[in-house]
C-alpha atoms as a PDB file:
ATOM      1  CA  UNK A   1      48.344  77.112 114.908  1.00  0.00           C
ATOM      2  CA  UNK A   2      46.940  77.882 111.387  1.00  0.00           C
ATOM      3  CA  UNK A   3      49.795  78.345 108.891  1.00  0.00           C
ATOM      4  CA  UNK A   4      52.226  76.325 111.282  1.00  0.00           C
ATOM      5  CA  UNK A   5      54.310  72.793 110.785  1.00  0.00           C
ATOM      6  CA  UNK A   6      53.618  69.432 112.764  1.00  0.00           C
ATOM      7  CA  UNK A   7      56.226  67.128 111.989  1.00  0.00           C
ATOM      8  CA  UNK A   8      55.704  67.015 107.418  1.00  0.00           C
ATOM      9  CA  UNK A   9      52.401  68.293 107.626  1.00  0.00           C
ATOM     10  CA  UNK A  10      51.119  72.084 107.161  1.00  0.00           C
ATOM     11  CA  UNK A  11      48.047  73.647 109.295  1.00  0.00           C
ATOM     12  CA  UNK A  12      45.349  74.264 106.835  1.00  0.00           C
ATOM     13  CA  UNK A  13      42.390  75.358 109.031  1.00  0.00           C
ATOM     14  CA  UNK A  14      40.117  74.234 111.986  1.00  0.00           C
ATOM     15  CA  UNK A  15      37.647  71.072 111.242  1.00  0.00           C
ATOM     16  CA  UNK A  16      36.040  71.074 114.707  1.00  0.00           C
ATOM     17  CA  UNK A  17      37.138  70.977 118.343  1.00  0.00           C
ATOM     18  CA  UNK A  18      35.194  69.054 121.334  1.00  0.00           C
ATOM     19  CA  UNK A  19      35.995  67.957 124.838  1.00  0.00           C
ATOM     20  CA  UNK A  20      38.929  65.621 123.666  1.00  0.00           C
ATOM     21  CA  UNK A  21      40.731  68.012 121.639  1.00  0.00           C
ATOM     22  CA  UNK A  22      40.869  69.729 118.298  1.00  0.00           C
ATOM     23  CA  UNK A  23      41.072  69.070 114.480  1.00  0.00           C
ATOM     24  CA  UNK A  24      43.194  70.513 111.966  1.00  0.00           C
ATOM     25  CA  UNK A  25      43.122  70.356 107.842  1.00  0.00           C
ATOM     26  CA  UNK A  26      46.578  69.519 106.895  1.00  0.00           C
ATOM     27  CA  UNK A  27      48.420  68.719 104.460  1.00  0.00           C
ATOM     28  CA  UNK A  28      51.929  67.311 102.937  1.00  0.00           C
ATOM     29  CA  UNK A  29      51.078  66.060  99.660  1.00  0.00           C
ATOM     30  CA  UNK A  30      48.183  65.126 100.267  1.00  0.00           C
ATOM     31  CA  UNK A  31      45.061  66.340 102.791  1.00  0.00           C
ATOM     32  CA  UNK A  32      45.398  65.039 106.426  1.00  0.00           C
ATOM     33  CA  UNK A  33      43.314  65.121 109.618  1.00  0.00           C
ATOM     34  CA  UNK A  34      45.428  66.105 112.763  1.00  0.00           C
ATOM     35  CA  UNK A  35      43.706  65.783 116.086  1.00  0.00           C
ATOM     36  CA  UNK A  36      45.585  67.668 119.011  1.00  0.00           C
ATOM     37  CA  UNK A  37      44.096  66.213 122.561  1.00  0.00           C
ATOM     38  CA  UNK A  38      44.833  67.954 125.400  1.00  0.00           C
ATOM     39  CA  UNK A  39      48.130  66.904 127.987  1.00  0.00           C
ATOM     40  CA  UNK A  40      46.959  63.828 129.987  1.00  0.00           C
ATOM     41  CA  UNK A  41      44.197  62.815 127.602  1.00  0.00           C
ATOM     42  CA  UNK A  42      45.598  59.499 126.974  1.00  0.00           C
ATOM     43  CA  UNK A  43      44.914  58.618 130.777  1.00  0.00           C
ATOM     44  CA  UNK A  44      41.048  58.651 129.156  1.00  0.00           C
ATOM     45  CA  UNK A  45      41.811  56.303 126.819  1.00  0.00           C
ATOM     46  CA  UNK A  46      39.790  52.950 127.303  1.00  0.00           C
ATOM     47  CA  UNK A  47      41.874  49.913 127.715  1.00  0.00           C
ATOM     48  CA  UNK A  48      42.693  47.743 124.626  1.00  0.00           C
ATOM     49  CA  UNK A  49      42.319  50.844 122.639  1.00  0.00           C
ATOM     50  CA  UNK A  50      44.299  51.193 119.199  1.00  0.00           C
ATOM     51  CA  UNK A  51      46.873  54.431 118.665  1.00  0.00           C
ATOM     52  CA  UNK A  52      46.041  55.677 115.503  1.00  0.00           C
END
């Protein structure tokens, strides 16, 4: 994923990964967190939670 594009943003490098996904540096024009979650991770997501 490293050196790859999600959506305007650039993979940097790997922050940290855990059981709800990963976390990427990125950047556009300026420096961005991206989280990836896994396929069916929103089903976890307790009610009246926010998307970020």
């Amino acid at each position: 994923m490293i050196g790859t594009s999600l959506g305007p943003y650039k993979i940097l490098e790997p922050l940290g990964a855990g059981g709800m996904g990963e976390v990427y540096l990125g950047e556009d024009t300026r420096n961005v967190a991206i989280k990836r979650v896994p396929t069916g991770c929103d089903e976890l997501k307790p009610a009246g939670a926010k998307k970020e």
